[in-house]
PDB file of N, CA and C in Angstrom:
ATOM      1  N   UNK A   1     -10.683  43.174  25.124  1.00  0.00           N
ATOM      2  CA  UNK A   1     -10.781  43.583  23.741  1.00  0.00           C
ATOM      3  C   UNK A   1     -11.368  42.429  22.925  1.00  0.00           C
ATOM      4  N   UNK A   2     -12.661  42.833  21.979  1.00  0.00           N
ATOM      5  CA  UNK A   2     -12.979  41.515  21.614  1.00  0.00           C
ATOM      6  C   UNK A   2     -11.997  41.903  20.376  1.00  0.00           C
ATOM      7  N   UNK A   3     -12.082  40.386  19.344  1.00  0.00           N
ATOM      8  CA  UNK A   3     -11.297  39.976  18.286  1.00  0.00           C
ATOM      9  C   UNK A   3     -12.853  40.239  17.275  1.00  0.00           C
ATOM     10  N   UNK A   4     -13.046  41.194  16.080  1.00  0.00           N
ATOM     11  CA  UNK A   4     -13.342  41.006  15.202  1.00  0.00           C
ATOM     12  C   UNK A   4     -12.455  40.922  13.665  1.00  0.00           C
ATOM     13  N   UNK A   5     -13.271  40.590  12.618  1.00  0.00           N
ATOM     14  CA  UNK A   5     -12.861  40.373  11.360  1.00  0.00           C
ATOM     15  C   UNK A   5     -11.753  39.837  11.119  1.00  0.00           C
ATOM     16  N   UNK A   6     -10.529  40.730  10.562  1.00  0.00           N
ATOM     17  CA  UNK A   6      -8.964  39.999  10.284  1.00  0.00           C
ATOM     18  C   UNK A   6      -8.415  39.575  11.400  1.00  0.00           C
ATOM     19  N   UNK A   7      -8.700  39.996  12.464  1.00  0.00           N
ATOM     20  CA  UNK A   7      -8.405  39.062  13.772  1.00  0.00           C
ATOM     21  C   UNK A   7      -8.684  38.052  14.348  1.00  0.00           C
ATOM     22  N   UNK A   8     -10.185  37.695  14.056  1.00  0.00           N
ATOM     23  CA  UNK A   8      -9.836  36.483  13.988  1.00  0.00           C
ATOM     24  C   UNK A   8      -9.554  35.522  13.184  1.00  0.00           C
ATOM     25  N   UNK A   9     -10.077  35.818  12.386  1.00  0.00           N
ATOM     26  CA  UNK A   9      -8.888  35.122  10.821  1.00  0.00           C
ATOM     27  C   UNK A   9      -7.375  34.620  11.242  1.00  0.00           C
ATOM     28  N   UNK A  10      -7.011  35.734  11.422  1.00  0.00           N
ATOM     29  CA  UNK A  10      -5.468  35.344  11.998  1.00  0.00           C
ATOM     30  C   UNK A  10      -4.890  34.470  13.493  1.00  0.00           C
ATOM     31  N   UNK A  11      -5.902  34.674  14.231  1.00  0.00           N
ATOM     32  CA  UNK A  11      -5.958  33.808  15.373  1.00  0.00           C
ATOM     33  C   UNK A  11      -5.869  32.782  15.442  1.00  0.00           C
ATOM     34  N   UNK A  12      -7.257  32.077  14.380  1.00  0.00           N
ATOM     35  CA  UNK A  12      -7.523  30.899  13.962  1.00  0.00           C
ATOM     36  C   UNK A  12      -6.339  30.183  13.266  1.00  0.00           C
ATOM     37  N   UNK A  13      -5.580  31.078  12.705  1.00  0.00           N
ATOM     38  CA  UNK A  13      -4.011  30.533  11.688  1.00  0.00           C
ATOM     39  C   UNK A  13      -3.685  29.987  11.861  1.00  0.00           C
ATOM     40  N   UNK A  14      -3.093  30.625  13.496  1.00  0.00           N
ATOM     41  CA  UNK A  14      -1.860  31.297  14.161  1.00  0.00           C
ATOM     42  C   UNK A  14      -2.234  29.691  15.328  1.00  0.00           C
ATOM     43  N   UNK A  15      -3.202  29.867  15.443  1.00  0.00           N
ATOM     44  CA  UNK A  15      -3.968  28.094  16.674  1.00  0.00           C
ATOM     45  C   UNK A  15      -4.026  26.952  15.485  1.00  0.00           C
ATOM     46  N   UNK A  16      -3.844  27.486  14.373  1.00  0.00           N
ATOM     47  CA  UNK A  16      -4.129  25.615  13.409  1.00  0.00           C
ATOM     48  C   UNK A  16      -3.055  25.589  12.594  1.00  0.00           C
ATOM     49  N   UNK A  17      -1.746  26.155  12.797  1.00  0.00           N
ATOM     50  CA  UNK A  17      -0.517  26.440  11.885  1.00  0.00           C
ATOM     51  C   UNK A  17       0.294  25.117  11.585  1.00  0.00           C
ATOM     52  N   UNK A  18       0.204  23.783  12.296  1.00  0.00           N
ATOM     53  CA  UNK A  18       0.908  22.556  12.774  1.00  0.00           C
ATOM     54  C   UNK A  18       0.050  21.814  12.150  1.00  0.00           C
ATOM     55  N   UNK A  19       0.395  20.962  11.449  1.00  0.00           N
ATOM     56  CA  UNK A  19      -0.644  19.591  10.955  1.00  0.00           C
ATOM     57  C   UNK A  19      -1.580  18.787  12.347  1.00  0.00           C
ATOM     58  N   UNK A  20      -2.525  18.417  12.240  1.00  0.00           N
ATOM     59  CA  UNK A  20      -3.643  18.075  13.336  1.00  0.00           C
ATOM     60  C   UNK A  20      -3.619  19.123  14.328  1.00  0.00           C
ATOM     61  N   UNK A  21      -3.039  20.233  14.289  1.00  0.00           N
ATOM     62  CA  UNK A  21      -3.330  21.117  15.561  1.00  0.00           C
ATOM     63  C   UNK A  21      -4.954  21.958  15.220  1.00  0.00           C
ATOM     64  N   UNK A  22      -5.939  21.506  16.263  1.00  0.00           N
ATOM     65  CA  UNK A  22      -6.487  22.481  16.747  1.00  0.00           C
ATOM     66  C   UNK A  22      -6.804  23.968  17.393  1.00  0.00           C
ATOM     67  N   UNK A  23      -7.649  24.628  16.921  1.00  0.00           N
ATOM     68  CA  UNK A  23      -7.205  25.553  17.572  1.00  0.00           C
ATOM     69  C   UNK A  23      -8.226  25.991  18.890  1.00  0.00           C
ATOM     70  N   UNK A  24      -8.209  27.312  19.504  1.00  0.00           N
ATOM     71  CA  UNK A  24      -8.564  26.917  20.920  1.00  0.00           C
ATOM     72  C   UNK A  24      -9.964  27.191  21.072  1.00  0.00           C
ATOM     73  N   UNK A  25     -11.268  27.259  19.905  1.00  0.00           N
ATOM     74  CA  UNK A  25     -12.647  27.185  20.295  1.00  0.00           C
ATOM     75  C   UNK A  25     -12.694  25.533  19.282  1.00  0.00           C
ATOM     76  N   UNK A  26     -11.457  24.701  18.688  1.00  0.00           N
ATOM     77  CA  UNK A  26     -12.046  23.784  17.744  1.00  0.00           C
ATOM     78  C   UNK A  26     -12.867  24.363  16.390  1.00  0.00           C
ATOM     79  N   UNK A  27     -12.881  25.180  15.998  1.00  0.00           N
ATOM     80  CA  UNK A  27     -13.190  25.861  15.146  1.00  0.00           C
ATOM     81  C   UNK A  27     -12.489  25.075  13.546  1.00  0.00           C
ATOM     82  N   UNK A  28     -10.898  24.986  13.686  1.00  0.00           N
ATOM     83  CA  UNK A  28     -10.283  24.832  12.449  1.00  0.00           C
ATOM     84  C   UNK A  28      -9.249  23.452  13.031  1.00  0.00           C
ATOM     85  N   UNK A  29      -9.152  22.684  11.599  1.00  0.00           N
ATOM     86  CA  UNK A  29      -8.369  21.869  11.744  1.00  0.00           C
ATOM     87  C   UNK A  29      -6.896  21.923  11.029  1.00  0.00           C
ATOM     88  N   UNK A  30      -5.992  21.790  10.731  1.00  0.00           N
ATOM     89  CA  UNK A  30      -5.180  21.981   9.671  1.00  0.00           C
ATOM     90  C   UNK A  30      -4.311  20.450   9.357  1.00  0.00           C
ATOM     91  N   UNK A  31      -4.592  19.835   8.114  1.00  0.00           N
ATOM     92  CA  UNK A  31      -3.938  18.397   8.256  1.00  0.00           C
ATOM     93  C   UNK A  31      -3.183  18.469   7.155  1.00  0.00           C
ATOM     94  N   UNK A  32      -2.585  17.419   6.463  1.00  0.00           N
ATOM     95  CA  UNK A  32      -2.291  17.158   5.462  1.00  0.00           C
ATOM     96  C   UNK A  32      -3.043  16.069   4.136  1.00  0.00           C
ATOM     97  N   UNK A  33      -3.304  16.480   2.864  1.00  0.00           N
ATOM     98  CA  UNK A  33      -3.576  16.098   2.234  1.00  0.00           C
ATOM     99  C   UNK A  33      -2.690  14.453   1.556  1.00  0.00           C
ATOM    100  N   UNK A  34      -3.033  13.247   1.694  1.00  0.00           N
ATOM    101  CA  UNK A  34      -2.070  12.596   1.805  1.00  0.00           C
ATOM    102  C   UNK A  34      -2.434  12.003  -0.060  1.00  0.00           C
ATOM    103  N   UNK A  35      -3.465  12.108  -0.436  1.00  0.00           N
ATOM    104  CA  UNK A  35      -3.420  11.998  -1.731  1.00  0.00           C
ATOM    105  C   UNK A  35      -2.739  12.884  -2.885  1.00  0.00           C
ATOM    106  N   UNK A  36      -2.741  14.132  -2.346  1.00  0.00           N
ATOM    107  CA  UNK A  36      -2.215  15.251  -3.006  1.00  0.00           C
ATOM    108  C   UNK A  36      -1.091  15.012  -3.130  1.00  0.00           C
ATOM    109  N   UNK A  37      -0.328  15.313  -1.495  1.00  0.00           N
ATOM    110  CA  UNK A  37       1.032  15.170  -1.652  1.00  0.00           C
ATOM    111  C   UNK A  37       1.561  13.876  -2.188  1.00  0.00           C
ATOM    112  N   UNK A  38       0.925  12.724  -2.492  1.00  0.00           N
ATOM    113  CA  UNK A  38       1.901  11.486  -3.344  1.00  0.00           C
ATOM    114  C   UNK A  38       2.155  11.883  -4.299  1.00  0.00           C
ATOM    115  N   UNK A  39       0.549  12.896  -5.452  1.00  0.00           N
ATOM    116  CA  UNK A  39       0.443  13.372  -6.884  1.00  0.00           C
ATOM    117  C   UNK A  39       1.483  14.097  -6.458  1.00  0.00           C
ATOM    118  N   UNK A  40       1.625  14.861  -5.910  1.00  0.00           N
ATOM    119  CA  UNK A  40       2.650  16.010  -5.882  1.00  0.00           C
ATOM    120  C   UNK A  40       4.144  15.382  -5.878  1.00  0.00           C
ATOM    121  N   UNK A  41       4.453  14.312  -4.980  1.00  0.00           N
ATOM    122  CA  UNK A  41       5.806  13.795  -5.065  1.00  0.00           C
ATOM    123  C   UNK A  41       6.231  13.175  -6.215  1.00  0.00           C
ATOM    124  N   UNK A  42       5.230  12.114  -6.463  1.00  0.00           N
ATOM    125  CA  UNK A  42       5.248  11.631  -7.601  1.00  0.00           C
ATOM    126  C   UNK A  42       5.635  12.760  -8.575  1.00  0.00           C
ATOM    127  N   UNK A  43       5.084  13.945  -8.778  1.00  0.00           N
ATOM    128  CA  UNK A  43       4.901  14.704 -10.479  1.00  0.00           C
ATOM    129  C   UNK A  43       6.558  15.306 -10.361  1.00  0.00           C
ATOM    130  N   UNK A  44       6.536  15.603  -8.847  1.00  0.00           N
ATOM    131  CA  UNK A  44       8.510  16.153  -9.020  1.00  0.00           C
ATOM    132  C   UNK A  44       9.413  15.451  -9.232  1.00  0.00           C
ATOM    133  N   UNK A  45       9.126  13.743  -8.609  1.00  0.00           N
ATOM    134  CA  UNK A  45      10.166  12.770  -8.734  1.00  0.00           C
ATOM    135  C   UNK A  45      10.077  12.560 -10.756  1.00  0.00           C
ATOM    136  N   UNK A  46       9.149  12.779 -11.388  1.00  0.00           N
ATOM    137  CA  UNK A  46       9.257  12.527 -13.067  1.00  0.00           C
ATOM    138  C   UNK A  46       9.955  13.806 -13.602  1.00  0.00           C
ATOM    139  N   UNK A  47       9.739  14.624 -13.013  1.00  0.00           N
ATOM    140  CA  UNK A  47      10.485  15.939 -13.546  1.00  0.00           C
ATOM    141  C   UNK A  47      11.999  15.676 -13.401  1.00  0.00           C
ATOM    142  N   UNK A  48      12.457  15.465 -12.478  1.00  0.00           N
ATOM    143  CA  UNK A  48      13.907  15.081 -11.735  1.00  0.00           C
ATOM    144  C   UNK A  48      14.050  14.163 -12.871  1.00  0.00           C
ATOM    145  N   UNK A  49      13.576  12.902 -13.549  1.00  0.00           N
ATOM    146  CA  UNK A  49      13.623  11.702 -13.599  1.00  0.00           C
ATOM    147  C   UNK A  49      14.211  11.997 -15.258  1.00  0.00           C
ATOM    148  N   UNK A  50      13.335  12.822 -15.421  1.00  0.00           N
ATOM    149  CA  UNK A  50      12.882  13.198 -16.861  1.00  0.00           C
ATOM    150  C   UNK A  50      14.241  14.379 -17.607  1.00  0.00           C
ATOM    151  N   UNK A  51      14.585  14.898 -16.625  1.00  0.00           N
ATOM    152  CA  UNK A  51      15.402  16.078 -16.834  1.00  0.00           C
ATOM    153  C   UNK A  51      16.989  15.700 -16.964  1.00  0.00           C
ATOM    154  N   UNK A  52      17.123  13.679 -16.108  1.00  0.00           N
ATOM    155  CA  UNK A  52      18.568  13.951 -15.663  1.00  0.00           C
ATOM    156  C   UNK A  52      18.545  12.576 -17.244  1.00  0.00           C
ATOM    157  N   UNK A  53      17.412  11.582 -17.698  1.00  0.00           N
ATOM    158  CA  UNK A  53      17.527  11.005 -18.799  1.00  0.00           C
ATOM    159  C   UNK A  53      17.641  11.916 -19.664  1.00  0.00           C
TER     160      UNK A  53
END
């Protein structure tokens, strides 16, 4: 059975769902954004910060 359209969409997910996991033609990578997530920690740790002053 080949895989068209939403299938393979979902294939590709379903093989890159794990941070650095590849999936099985190398097609997709899935990592983490490490600039984002500081902005991001950072902006919750001021909310917390902000809420309990």
């Amino acid at each position: 059975m080949t895989k068209t359209g939403r299938d393979v969409i979902v294939a590709a997910w379903h093989d890159a769902r794990f941070p650095g996991a590849a999936s099985a033609d190398g097609d997709v990578v899935s990592t983490w954004n490490l600039p984002t997530t500081i902005v991001g920690a950072f902006a919750i740790l001021s909310v917390i910060i902000a809420a309990w002053v």
